[in-house]
C-alpha atoms as a PDB file:
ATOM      1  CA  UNK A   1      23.440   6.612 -38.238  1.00  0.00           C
ATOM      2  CA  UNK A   2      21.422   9.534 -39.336  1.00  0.00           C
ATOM      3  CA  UNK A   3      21.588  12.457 -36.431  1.00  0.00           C
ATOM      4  CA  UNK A   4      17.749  12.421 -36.801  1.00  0.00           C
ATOM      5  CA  UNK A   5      17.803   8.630 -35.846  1.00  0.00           C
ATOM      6  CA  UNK A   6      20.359   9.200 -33.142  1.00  0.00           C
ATOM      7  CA  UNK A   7      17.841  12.212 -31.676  1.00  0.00           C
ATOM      8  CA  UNK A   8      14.780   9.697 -31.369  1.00  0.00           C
ATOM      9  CA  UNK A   9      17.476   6.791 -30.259  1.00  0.00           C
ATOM     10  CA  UNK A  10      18.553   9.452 -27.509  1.00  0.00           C
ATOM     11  CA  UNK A  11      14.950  10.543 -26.718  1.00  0.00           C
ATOM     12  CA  UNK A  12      13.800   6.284 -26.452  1.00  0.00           C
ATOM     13  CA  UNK A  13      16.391   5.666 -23.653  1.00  0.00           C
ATOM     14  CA  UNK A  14      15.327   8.823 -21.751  1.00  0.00           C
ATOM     15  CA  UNK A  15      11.979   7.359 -21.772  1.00  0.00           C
ATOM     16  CA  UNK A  16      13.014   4.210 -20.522  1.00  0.00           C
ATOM     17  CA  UNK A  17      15.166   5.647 -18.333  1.00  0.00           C
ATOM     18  CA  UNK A  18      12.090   7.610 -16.829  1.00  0.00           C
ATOM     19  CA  UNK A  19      10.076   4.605 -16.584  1.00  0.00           C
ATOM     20  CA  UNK A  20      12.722   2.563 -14.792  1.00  0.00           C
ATOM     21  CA  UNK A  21      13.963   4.607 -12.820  1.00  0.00           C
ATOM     22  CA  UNK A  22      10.874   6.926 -11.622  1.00  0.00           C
ATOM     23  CA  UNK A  23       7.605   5.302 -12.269  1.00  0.00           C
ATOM     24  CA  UNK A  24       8.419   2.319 -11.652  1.00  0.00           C
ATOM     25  CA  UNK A  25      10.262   2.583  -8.400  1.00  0.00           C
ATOM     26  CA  UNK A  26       7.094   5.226  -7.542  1.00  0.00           C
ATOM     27  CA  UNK A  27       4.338   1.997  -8.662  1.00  0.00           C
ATOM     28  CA  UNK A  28       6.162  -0.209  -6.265  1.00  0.00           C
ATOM     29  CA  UNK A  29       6.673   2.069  -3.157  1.00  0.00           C
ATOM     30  CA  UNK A  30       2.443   3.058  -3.300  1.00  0.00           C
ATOM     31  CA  UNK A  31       1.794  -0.436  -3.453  1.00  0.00           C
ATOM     32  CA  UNK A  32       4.421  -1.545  -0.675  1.00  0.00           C
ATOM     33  CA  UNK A  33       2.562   1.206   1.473  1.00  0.00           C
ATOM     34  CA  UNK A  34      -1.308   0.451   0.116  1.00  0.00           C
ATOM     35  CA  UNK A  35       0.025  -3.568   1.377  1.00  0.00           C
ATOM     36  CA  UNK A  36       0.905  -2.090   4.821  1.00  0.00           C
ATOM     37  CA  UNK A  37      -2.442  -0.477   5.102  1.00  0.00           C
ATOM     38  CA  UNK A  38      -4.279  -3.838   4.233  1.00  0.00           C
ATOM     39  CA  UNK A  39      -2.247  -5.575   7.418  1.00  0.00           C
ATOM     40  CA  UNK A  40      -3.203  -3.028  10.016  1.00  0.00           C
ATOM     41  CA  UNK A  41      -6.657  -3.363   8.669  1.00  0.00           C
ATOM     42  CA  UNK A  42      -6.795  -6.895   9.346  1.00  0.00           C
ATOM     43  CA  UNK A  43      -5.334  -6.573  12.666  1.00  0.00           C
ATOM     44  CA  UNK A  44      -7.950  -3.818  13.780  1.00  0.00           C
ATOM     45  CA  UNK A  45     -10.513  -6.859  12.302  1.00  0.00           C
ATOM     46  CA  UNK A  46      -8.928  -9.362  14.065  1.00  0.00           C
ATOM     47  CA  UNK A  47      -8.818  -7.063  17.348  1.00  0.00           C
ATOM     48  CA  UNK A  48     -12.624  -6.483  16.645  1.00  0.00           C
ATOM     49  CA  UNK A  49     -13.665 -10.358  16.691  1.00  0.00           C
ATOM     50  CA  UNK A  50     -11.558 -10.942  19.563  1.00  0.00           C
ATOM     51  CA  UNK A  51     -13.543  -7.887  21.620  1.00  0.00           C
ATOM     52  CA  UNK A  52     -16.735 -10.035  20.044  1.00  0.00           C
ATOM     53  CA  UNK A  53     -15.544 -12.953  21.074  1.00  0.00           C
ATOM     54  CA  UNK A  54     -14.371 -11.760  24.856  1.00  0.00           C
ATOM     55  CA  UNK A  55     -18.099  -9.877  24.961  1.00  0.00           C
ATOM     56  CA  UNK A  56     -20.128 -12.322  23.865  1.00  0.00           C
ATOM     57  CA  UNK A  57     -18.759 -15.057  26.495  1.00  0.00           C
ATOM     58  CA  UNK A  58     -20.076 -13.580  29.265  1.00  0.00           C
ATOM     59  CA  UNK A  59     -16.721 -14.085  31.685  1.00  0.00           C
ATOM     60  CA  UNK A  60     -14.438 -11.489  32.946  1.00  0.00           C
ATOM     61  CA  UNK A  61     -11.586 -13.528  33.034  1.00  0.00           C
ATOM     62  CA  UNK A  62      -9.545 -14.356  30.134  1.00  0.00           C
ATOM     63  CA  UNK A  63      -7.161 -17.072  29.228  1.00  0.00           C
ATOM     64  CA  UNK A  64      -4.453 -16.894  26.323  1.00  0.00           C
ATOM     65  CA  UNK A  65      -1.294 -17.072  24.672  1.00  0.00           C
ATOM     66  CA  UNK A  66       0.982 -14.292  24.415  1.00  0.00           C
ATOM     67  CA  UNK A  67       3.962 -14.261  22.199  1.00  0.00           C
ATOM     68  CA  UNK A  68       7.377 -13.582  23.373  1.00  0.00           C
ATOM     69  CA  UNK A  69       8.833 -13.210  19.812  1.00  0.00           C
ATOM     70  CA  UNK A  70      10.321 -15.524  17.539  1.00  0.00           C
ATOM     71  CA  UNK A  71       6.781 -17.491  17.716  1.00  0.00           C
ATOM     72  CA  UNK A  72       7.495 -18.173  21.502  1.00  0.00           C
ATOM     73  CA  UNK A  73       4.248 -18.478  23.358  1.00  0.00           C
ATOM     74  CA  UNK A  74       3.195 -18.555  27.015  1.00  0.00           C
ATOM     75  CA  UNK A  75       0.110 -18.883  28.480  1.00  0.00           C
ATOM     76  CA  UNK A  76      -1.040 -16.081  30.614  1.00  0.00           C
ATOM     77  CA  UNK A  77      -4.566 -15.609  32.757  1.00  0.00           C
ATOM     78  CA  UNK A  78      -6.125 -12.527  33.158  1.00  0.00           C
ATOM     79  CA  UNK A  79      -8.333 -12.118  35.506  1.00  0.00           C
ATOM     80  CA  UNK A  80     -10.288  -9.025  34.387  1.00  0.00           C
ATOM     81  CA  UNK A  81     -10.389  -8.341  30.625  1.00  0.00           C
ATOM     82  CA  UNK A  82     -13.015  -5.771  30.698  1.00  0.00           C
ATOM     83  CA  UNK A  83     -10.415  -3.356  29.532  1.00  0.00           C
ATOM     84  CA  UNK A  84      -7.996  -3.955  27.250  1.00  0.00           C
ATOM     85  CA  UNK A  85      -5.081  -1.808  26.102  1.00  0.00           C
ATOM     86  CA  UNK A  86      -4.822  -1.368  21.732  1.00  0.00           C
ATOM     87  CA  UNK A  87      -1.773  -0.058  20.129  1.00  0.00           C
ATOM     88  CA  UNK A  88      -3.077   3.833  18.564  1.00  0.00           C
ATOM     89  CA  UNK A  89       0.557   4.424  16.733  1.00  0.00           C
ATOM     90  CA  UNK A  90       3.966   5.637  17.609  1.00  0.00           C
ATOM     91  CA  UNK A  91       4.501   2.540  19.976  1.00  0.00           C
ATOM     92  CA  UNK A  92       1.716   4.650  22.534  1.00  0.00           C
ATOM     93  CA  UNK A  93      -1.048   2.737  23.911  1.00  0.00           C
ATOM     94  CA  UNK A  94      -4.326   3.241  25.186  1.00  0.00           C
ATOM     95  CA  UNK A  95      -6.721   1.565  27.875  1.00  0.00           C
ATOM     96  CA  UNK A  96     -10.068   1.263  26.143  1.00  0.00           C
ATOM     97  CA  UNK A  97     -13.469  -0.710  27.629  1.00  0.00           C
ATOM     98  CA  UNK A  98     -14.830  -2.728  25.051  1.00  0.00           C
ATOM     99  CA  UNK A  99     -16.829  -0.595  23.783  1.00  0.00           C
ATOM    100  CA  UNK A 100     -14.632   2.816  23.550  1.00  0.00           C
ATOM    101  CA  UNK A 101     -12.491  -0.071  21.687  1.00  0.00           C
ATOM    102  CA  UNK A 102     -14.978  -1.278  18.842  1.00  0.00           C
ATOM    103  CA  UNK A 103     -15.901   2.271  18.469  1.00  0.00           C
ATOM    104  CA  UNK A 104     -12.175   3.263  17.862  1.00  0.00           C
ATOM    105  CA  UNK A 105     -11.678   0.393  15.565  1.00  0.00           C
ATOM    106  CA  UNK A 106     -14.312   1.547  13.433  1.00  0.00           C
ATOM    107  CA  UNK A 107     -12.874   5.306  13.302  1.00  0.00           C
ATOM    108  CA  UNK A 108      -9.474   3.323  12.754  1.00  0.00           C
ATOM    109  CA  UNK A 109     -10.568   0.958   9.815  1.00  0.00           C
ATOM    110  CA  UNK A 110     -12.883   3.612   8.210  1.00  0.00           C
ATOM    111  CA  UNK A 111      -9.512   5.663   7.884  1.00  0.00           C
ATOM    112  CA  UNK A 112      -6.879   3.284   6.575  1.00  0.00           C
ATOM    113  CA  UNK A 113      -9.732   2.515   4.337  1.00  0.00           C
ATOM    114  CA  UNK A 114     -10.073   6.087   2.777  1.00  0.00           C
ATOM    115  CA  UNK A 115      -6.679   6.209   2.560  1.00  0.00           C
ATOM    116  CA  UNK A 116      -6.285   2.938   0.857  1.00  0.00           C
ATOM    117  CA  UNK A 117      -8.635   3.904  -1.447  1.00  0.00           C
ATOM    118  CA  UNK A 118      -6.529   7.123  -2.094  1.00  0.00           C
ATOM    119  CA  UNK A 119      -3.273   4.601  -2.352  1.00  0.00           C
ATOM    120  CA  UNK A 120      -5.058   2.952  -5.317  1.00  0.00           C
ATOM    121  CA  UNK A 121      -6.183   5.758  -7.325  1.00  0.00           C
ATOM    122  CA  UNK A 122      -2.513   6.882  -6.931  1.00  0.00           C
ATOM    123  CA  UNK A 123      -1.484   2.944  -8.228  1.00  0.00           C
ATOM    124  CA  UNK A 124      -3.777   3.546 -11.352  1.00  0.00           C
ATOM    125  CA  UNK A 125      -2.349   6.758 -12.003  1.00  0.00           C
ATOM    126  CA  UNK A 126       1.236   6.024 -12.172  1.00  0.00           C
ATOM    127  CA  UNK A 127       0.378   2.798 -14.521  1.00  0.00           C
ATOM    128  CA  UNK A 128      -1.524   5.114 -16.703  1.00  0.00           C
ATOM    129  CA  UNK A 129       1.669   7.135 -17.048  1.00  0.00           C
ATOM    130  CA  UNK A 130       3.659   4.463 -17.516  1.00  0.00           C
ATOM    131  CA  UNK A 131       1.373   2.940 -20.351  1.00  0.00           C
ATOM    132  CA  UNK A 132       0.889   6.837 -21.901  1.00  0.00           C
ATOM    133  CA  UNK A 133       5.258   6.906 -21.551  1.00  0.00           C
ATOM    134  CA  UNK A 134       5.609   2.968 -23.585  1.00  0.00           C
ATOM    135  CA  UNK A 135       2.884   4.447 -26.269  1.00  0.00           C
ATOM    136  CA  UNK A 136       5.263   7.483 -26.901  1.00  0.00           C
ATOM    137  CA  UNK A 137       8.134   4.862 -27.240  1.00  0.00           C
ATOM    138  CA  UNK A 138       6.310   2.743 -29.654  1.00  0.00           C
ATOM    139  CA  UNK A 139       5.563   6.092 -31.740  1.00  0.00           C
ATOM    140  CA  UNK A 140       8.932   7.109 -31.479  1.00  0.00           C
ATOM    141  CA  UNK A 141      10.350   3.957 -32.305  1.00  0.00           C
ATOM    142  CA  UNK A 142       7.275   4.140 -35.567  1.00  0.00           C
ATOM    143  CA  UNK A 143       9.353   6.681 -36.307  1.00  0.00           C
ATOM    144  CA  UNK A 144      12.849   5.266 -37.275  1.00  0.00           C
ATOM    145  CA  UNK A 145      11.246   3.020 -39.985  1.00  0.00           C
ATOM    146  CA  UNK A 146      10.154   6.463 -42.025  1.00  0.00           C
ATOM    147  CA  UNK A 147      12.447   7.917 -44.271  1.00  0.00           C
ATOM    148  CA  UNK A 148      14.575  10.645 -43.000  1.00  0.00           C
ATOM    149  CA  UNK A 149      12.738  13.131 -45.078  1.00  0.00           C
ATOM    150  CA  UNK A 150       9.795  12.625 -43.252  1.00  0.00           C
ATOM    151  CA  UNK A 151      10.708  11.983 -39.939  1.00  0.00           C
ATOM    152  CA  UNK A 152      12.527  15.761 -40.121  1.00  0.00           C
ATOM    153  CA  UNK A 153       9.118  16.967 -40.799  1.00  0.00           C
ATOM    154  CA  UNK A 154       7.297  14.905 -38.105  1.00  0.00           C
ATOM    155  CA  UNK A 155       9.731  16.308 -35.667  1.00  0.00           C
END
């Protein structure tokens, strides 16, 4: 094997290397976190059409399942929903009327939705410079079927 071979042999496994090991692994952790900020959207949603739901019945009172864990549910009965208590981060949470509620939601949603938005333009980055990274390796690999005369030059 020719050492200019063994150079662009060398330089093909760094690449791949790089892409394994970095971009990759990068690609999957923005999307893992982009995923998490889909689910807390949809329970702010969720939160938001129960608030709906609770104003547009009329009734102070409230009856519902709560779940213990491990999908183990009990009934419970309360008797004056007009405030409600939603989880604002850090395991804190926060007594809200319906209304100081919805209007939090929407703060709430509006921002995991910026910064999903931000999550995704970081996505498309990384898979552009994974797809700029596999067109250097298909050059470089272009490159061992010259002749070693003119690979010395390309390099």
């Amino acid at each position: 094997m020719t050492t200019g071979k063994k150079n662009i042999d060398e330089k093909v496994l760094q690449y791949e290397t790089f892409i394994n090991e970095v971009l990759k692994r990068d690609l999957q952790k923005v999307l893992e976190q982009r995923d998490d900020v889909y689910e807390k959207i949809a329970q702010y949603l969720q939160l938001k059409n129960t608030i709906e739901t609770i104003q547009d019945s009329g009734s102070s009172d409230l009856k519902t399942e709560v779940d213990l864990g491990c999908n183990f549910y009990v009934q419970a009965h309360v008797p004056d929903a007009s405030k409600i208590f939603v989880a604002v981060g850090y395991g804190f949470f926060v007594e809200f009327t319906h209304a100081e509620a919805l209007k939090f939601i929407e703060k709430k949603t509006s921002q995991l939705t910026a910064y999903s938005e931000v999550l995704t333009k970081d996505s498309a980055k990384i898979k552009a410079n994974i797809r700029m990274v596999l067109e250097g390796l298909r050059e470089l690999q272009g490159l061992t079927d010259l002749p070693e005369a003119r690979r010395r030059e390309v390099l």
